[in-house]
PDB file of N, CA and C in Angstrom:
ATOM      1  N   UNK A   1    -140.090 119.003  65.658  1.00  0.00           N
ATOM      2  CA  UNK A   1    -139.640 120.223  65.000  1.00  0.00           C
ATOM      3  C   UNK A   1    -138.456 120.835  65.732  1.00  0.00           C
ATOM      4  N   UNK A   2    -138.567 120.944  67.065  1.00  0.00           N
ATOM      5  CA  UNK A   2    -137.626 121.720  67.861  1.00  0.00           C
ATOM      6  C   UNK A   2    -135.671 120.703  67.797  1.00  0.00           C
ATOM      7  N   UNK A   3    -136.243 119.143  67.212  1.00  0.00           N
ATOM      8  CA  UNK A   3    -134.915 118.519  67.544  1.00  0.00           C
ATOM      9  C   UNK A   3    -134.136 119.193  65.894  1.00  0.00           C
ATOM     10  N   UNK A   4    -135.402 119.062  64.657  1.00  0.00           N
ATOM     11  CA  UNK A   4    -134.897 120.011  63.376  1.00  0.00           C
ATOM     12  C   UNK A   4    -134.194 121.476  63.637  1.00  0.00           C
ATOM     13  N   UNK A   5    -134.310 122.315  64.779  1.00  0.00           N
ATOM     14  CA  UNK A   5    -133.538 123.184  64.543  1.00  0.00           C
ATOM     15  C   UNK A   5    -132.742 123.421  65.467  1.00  0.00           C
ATOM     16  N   UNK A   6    -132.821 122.032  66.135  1.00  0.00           N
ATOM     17  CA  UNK A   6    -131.187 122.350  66.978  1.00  0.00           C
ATOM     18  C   UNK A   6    -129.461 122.201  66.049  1.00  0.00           C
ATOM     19  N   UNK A   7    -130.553 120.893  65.379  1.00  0.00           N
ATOM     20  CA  UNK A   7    -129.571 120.014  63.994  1.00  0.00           C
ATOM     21  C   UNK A   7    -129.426 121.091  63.276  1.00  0.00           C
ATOM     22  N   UNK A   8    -130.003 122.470  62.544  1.00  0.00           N
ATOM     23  CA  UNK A   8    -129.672 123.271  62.053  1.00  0.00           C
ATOM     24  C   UNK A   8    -128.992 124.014  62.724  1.00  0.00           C
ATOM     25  N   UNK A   9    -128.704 124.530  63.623  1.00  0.00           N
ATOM     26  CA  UNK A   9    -127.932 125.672  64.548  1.00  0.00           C
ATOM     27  C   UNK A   9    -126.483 124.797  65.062  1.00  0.00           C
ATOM     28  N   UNK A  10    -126.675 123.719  65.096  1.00  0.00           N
ATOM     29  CA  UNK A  10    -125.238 122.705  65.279  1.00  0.00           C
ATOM     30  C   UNK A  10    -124.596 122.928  63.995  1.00  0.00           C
ATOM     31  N   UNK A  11    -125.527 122.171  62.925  1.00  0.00           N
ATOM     32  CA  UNK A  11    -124.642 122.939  61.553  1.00  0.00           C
ATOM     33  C   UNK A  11    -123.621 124.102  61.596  1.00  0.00           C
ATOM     34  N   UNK A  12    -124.996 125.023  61.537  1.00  0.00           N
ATOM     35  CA  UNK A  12    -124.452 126.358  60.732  1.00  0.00           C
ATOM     36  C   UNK A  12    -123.047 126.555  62.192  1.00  0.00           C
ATOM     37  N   UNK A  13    -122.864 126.563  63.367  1.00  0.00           N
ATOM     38  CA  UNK A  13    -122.151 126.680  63.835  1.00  0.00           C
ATOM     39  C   UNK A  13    -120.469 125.933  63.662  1.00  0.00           C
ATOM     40  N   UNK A  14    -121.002 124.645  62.677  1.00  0.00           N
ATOM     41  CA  UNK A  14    -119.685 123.852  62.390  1.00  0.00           C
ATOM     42  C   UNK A  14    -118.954 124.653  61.166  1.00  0.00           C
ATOM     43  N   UNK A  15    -120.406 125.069  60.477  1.00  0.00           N
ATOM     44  CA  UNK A  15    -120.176 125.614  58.969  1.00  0.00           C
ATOM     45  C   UNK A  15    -119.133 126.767  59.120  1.00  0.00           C
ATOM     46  N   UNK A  16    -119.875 127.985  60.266  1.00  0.00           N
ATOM     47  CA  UNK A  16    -118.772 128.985  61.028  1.00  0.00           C
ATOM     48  C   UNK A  16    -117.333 129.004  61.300  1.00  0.00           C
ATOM     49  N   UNK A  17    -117.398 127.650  61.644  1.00  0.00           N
ATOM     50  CA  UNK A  17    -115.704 127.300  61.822  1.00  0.00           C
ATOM     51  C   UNK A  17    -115.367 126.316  61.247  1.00  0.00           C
ATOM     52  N   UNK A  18    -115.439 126.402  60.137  1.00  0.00           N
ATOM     53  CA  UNK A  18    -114.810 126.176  59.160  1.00  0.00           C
ATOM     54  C   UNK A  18    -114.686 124.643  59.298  1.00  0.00           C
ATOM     55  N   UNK A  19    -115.741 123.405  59.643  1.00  0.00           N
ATOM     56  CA  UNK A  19    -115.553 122.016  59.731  1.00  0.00           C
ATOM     57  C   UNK A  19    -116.088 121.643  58.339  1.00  0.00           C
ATOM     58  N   UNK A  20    -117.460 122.169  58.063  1.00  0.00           N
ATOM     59  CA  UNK A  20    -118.143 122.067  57.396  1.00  0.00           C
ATOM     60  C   UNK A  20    -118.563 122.603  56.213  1.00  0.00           C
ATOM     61  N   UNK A  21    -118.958 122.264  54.931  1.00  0.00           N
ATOM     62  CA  UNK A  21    -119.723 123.258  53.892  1.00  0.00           C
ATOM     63  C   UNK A  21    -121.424 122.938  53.626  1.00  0.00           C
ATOM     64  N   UNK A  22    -122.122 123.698  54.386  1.00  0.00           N
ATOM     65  CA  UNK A  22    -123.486 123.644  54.269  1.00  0.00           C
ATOM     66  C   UNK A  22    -124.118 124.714  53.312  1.00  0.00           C
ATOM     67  N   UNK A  23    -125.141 124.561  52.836  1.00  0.00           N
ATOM     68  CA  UNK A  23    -125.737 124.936  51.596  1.00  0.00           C
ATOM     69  C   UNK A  23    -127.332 124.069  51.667  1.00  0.00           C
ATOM     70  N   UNK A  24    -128.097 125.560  51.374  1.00  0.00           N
ATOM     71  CA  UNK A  24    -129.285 125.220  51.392  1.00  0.00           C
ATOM     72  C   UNK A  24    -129.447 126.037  49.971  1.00  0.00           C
ATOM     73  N   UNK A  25    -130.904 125.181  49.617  1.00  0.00           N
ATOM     74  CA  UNK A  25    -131.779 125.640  48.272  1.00  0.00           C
ATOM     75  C   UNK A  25    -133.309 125.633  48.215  1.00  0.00           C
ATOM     76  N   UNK A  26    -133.494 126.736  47.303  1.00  0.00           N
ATOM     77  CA  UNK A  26    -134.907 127.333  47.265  1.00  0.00           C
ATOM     78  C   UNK A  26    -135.208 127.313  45.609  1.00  0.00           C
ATOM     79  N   UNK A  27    -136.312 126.318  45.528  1.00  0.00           N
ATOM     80  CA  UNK A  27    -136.759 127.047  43.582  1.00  0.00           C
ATOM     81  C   UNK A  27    -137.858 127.619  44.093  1.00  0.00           C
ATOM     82  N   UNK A  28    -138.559 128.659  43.100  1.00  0.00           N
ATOM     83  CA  UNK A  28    -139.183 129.250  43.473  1.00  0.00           C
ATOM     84  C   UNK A  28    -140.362 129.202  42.250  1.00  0.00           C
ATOM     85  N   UNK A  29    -141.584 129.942  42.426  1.00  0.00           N
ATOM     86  CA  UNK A  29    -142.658 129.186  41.864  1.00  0.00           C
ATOM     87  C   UNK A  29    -142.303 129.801  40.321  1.00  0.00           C
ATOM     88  N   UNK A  30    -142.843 128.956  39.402  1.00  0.00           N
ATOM     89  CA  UNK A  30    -142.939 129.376  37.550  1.00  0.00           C
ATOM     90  C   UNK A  30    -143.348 130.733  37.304  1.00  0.00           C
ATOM     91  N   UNK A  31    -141.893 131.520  36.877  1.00  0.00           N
ATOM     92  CA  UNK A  31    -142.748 132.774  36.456  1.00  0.00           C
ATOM     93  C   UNK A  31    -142.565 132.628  34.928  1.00  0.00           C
ATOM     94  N   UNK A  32    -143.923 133.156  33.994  1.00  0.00           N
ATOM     95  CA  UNK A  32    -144.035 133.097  32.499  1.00  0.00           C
ATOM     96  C   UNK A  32    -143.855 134.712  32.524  1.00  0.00           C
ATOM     97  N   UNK A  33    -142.393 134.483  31.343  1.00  0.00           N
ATOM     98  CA  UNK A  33    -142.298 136.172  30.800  1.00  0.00           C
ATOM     99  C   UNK A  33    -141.932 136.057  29.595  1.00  0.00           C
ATOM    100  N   UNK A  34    -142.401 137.005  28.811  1.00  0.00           N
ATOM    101  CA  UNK A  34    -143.061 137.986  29.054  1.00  0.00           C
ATOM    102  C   UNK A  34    -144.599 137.941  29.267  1.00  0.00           C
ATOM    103  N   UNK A  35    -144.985 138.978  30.237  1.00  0.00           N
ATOM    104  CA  UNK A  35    -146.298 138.649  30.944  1.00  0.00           C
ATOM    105  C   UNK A  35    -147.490 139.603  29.442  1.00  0.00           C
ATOM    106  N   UNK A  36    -147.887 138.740  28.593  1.00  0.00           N
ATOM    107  CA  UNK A  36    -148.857 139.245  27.826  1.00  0.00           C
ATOM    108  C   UNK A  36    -149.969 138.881  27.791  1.00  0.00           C
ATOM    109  N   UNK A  37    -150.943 139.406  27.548  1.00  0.00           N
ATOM    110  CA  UNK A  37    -152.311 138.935  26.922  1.00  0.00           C
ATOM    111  C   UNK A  37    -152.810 137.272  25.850  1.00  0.00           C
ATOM    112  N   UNK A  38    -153.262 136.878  26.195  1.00  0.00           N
ATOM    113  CA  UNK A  38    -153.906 135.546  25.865  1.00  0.00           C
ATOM    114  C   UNK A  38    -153.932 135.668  24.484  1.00  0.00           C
ATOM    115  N   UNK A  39    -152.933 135.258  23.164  1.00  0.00           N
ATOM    116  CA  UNK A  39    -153.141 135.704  22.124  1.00  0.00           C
ATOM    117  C   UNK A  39    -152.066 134.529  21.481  1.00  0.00           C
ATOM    118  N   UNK A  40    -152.060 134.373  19.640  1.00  0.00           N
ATOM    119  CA  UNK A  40    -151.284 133.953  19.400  1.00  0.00           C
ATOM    120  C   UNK A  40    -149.658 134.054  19.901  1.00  0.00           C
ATOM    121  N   UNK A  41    -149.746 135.269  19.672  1.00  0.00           N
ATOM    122  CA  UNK A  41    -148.270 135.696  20.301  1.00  0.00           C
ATOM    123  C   UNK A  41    -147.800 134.748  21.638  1.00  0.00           C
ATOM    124  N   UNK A  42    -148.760 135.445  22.381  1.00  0.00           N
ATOM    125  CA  UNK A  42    -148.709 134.688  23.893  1.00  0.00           C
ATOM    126  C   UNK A  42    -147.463 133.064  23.666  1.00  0.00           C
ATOM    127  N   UNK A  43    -148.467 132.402  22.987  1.00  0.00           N
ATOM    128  CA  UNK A  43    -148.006 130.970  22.970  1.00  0.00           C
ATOM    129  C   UNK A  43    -146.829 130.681  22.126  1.00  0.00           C
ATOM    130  N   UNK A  44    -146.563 132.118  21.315  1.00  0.00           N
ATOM    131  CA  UNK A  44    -145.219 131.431  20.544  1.00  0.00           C
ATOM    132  C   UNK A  44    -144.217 131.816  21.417  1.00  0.00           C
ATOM    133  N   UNK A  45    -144.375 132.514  22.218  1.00  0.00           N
ATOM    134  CA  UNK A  45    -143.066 133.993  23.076  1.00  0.00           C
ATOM    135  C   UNK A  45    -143.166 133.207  24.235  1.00  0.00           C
ATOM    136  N   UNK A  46    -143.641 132.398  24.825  1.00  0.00           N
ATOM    137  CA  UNK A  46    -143.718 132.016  26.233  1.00  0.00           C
ATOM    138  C   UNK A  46    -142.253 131.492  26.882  1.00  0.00           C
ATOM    139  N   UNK A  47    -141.565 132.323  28.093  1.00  0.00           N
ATOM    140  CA  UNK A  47    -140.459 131.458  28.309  1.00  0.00           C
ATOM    141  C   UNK A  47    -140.909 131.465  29.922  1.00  0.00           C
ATOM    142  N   UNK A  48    -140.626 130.321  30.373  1.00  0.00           N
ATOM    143  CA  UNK A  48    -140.817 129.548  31.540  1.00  0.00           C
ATOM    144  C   UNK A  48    -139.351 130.053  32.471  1.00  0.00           C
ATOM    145  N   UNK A  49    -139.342 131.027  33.569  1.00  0.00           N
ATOM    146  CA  UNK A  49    -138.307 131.136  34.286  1.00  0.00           C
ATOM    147  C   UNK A  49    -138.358 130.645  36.110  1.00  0.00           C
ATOM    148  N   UNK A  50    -137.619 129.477  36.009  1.00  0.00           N
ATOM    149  CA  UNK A  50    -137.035 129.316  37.396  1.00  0.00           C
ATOM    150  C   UNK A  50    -135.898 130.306  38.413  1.00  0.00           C
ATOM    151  N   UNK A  51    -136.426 130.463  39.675  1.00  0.00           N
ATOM    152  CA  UNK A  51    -135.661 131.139  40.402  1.00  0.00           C
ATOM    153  C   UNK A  51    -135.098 130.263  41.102  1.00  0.00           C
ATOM    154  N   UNK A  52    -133.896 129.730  41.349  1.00  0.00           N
ATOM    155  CA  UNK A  52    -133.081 128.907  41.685  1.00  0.00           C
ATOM    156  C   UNK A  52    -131.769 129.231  42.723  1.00  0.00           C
ATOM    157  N   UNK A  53    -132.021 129.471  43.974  1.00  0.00           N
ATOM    158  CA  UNK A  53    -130.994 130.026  45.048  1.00  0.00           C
ATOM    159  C   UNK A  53    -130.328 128.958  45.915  1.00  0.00           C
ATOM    160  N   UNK A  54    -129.164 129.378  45.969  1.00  0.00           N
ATOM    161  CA  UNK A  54    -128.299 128.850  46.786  1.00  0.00           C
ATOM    162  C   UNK A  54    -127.932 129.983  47.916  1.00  0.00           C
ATOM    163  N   UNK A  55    -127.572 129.485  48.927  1.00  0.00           N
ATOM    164  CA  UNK A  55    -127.415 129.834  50.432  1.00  0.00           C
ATOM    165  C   UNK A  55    -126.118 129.464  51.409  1.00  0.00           C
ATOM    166  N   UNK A  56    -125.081 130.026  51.257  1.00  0.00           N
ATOM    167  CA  UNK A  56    -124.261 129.279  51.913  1.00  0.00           C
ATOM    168  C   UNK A  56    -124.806 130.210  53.668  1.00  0.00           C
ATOM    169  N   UNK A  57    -124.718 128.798  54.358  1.00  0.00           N
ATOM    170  CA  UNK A  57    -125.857 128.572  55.657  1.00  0.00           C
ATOM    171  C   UNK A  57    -124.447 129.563  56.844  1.00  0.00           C
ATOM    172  N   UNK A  58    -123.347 129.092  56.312  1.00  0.00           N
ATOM    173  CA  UNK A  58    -121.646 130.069  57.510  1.00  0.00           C
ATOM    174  C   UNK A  58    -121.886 131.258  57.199  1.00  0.00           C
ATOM    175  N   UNK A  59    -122.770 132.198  55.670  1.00  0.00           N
ATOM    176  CA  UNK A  59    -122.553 133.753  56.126  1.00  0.00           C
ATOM    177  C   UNK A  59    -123.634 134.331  56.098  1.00  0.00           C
TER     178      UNK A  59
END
């Protein structure tokens, strides 16, 4: 683990000056909206939203 975040801190330090373009990503868990009650409705209205981030790791 400890050699994983040396390799990260070497990065982001190349990223700093400008050698490099690093970029990290996060999805994040299924949110269903609109949040309703268990009903016909429910199942026709259902939309499935991903949270999807990018990170530039230099700021």
């Amino acid at each position: 683990m400890y050699c994983l975040i040396s390799y990260k801190n070497l990065d982001k330090e190349k990223a700093i000056l400008g050698e490099v373009q690093v970029f990290t990503t996060d999805l994040q868990v299924v949110k269903i909206c609109p949040s309703l009650k268990a009903s016909a409705l429910y199942h026709k209205c259902e939309l499935y939203v991903y949270n999807f981030t990018m990170h530039n790791l230099a700021s």
